[in-house]
N, C-alpha and C. Protein backbone atom coordinates (compact mmCIF):
# COMPACT_ATOMS: atom_id res chain seq x y z
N UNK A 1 91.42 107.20 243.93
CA UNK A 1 91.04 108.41 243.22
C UNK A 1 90.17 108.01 242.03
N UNK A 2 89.29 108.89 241.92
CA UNK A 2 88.16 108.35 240.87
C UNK A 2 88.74 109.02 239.22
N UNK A 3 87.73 108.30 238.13
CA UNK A 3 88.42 109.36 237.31
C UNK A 3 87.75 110.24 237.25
N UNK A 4 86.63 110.76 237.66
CA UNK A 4 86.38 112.24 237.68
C UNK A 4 87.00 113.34 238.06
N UNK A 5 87.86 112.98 239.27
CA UNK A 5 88.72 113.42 240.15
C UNK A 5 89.64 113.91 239.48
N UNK A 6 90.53 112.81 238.97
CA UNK A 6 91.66 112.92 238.32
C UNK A 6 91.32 113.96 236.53
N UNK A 7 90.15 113.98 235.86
CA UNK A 7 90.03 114.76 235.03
C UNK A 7 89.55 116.43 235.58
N UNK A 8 88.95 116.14 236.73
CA UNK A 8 88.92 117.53 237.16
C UNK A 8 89.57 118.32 237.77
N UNK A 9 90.50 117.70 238.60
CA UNK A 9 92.20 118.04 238.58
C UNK A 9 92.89 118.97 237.31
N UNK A 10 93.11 117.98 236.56
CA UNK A 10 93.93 118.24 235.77
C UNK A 10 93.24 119.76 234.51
N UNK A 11 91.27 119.76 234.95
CA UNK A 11 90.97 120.70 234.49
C UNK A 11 91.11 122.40 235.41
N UNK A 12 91.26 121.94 236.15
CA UNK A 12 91.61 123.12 237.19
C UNK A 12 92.76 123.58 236.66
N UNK A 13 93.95 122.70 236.49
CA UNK A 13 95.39 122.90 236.43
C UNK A 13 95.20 123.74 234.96
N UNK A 14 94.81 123.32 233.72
CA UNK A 14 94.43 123.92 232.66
C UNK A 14 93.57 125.30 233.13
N UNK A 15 93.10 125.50 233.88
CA UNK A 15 92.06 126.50 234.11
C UNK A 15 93.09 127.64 234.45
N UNK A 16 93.75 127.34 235.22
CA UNK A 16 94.57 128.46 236.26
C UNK A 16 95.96 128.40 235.17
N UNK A 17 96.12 127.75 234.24
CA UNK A 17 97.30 128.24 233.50
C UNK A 17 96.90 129.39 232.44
N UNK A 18 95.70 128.85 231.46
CA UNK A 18 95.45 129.50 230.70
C UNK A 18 95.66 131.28 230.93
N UNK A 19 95.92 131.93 231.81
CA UNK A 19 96.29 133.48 231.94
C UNK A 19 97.84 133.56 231.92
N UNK A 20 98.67 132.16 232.11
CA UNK A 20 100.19 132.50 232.27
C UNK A 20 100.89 133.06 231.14
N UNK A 21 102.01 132.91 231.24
CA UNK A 21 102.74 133.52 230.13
C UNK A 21 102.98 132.52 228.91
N UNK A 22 102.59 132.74 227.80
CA UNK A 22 102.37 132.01 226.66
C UNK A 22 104.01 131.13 226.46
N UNK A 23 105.07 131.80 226.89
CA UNK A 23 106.16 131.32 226.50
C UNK A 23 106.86 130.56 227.92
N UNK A 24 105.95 130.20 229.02
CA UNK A 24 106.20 129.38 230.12
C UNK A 24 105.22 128.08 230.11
N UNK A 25 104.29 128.73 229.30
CA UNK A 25 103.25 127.46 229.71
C UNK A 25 102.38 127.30 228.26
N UNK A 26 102.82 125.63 228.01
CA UNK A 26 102.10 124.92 226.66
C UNK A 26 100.55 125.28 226.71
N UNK A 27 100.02 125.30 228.13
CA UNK A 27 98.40 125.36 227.98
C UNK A 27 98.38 127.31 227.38
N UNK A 28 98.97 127.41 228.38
CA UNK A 28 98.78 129.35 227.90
C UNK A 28 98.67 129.55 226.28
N UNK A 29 100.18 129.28 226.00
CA UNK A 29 100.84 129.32 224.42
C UNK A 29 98.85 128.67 223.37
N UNK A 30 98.96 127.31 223.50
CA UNK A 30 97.28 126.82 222.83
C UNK A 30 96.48 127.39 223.23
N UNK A 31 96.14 128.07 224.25
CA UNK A 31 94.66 128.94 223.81
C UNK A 31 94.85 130.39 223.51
N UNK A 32 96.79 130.84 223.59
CA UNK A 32 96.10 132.15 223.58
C UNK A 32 96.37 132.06 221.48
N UNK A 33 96.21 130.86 221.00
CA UNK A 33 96.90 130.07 219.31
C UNK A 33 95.41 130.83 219.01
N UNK A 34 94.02 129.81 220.16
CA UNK A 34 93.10 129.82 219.13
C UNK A 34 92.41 128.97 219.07
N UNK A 35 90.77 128.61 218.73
CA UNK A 35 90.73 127.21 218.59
C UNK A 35 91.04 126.39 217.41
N UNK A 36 91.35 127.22 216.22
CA UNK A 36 91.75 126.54 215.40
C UNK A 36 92.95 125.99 216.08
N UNK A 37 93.89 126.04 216.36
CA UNK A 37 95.35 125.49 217.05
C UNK A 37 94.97 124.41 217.79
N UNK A 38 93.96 124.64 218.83
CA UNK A 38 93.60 123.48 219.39
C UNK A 38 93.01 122.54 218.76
N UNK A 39 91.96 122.86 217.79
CA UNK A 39 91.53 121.61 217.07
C UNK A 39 92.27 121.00 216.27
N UNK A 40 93.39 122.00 215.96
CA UNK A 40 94.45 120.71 214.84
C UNK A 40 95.15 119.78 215.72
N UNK A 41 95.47 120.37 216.93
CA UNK A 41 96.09 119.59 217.96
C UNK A 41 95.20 118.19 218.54
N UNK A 42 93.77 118.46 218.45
CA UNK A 42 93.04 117.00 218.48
C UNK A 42 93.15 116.59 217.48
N UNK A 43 92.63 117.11 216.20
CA UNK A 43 92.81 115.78 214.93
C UNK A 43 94.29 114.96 215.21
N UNK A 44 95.45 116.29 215.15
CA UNK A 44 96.42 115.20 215.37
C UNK A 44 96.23 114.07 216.29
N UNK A 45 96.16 114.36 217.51
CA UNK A 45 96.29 113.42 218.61
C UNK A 45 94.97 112.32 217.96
N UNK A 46 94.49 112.68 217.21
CA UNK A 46 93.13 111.55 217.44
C UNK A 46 93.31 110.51 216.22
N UNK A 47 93.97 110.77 215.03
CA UNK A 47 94.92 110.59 214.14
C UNK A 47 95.93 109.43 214.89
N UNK A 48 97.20 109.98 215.59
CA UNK A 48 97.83 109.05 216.82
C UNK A 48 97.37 108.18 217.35
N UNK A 49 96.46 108.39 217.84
CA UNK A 49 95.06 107.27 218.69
C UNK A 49 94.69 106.21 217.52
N UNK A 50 94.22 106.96 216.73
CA UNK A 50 94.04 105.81 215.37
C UNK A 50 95.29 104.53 215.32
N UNK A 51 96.27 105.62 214.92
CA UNK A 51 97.41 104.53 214.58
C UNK A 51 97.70 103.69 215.58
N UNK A 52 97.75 104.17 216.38
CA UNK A 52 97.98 103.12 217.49
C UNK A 52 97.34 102.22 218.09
N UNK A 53 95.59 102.32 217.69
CA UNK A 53 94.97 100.89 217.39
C UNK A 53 95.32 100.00 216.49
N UNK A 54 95.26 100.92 215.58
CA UNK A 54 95.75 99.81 213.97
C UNK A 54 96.81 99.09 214.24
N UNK A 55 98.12 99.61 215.01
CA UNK A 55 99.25 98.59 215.32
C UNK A 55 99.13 97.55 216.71
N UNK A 56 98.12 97.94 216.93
CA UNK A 56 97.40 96.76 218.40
C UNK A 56 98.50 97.50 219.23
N UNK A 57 98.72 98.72 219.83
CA UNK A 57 99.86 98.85 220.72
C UNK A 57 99.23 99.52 221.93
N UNK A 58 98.94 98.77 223.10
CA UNK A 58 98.68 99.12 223.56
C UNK A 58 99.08 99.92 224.56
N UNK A 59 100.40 99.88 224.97
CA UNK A 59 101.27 101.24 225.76
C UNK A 59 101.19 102.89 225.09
N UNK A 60 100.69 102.47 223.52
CA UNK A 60 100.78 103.58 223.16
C UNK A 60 99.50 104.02 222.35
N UNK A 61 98.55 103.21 223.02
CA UNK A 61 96.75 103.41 222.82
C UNK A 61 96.56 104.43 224.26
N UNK A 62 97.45 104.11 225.12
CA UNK A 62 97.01 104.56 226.01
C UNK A 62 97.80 105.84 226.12
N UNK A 63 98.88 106.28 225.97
CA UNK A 63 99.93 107.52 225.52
C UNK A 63 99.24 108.33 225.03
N UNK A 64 98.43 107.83 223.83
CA UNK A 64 98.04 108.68 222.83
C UNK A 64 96.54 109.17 222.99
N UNK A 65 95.90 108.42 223.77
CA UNK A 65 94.61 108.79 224.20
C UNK A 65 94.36 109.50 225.18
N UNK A 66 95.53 109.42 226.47
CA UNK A 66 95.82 110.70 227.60
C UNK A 66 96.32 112.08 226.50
N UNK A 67 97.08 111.80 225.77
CA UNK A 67 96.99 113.30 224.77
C UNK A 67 95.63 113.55 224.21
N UNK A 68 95.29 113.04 223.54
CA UNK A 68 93.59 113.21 223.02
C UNK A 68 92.89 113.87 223.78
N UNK A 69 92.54 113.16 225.02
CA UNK A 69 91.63 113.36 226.29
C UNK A 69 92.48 115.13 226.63
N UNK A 70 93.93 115.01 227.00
CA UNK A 70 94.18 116.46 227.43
C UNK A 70 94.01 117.65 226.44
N UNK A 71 93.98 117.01 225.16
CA UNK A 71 93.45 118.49 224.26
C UNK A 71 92.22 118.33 223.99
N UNK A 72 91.32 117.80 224.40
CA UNK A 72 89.99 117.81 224.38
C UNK A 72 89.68 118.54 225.85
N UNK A 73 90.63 118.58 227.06
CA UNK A 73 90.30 119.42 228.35
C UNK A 73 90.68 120.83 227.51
N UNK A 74 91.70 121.14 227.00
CA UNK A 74 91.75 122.29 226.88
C UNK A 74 90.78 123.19 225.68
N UNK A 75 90.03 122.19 224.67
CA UNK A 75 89.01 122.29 224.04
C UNK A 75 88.17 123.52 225.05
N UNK A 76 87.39 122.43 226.30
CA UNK A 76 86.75 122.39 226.40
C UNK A 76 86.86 123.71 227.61
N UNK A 77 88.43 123.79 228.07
CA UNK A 77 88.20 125.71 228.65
C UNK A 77 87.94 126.61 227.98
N UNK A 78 88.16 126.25 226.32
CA UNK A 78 88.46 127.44 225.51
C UNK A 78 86.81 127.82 225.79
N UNK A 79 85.94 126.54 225.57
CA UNK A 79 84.38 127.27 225.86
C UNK A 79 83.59 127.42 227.22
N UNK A 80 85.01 127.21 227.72
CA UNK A 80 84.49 127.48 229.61
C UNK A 80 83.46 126.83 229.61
N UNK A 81 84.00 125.17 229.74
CA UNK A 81 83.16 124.06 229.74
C UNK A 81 84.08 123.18 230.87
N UNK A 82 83.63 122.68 231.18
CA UNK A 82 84.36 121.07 232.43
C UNK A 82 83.96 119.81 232.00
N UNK A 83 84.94 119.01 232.12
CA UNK A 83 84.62 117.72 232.40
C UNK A 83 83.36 117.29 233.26
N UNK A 84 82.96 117.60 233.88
CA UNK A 84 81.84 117.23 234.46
C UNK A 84 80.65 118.05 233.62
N UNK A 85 80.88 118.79 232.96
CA UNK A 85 80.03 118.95 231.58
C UNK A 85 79.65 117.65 230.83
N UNK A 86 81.02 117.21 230.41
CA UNK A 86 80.54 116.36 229.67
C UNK A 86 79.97 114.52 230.44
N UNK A 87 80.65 114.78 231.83
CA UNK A 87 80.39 113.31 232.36
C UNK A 87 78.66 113.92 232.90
N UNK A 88 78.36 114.57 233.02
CA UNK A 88 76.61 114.87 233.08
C UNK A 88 75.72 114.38 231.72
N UNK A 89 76.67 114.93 230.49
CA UNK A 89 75.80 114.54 229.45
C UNK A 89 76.08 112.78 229.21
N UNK A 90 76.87 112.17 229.76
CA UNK A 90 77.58 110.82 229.34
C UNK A 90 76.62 110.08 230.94
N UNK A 91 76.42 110.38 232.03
CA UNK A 91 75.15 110.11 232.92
C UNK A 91 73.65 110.10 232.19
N UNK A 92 73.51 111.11 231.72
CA UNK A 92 72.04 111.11 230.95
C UNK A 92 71.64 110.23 230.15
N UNK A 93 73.40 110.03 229.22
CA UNK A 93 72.96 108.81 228.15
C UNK A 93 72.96 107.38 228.96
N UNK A 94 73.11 107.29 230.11
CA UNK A 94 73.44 106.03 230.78
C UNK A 94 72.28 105.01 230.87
N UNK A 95 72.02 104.06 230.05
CA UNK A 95 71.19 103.15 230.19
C UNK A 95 70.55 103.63 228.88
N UNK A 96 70.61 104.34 228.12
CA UNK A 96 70.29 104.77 226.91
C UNK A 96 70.74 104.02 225.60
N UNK A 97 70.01 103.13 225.16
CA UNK A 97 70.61 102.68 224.13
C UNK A 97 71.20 103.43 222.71
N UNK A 98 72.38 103.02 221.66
CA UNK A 98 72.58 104.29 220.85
C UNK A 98 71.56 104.35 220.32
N UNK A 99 70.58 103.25 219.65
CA UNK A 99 69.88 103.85 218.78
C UNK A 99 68.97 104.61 219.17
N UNK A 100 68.57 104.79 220.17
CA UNK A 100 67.35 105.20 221.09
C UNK A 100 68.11 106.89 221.16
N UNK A 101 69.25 106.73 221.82
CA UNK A 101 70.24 108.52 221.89
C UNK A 101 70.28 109.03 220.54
N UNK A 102 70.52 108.62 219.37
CA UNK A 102 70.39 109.19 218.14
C UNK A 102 69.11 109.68 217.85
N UNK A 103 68.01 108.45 218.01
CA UNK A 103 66.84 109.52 217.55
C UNK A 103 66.48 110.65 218.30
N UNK A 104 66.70 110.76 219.48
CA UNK A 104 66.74 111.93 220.43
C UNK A 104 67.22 113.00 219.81
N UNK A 105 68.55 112.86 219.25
CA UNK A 105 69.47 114.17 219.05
C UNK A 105 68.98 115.16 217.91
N UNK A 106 67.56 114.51 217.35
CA UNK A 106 66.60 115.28 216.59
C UNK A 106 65.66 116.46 217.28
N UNK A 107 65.91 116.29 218.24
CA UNK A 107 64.93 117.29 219.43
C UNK A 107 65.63 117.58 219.91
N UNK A 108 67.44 117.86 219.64
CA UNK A 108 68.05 118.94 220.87
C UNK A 108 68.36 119.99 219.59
């Protein structure tokens, strides 16, 4: 299974919850919060992610970055966006050096 697969999975699964009942389902409950709710829910998680480089831990670099990554999917229904949204724009930059993608981002 590729990881596109496996993130577009799991964006479907977010897709088809978001209408459930807020008090059955965590995805429902965060978007019907808001995006403020969701974005505090990434700083946190990304915050987590931090710390858990800083302590070199890697069981829980990786814990904390599948949370990251899943409130960044649900980010990204709130603007009825997909993962393959963003793995299109992450193809484009491919072979793109940063400094070369930065001066670009003056012309989008």
């Amino acid at each position: 299974m590729t990881t596109s697969t496996i993130l577009r999975r799991l964006a479907e699964t977010i897709e088809t919850r978001k209408n459930a009942d807020p008090a059955d389902s965590y995805v429902a409950k965060l978007l019907a919060s808001g995006q403020d709710k969701i974005l505090k829910k990434i700083a946190e998680e990304a915050a987590e992610t931090i710390m858990a480089s800083k302590d070199n831990n890697k069981s829980q670099i990786i814990y904390e970055t599948a949370d990251l990554w899943f409130h960044c999917l649900v980010m990204l229904t709130h603007h009825g966006l997909t993962p393959e949204d963003v793995l299109l724009e992450l193809e484009r930059r491919e072979g793109v050096s940063g400094i070369e993608e930065k001066r670009s981002r003056s012309t989008h």
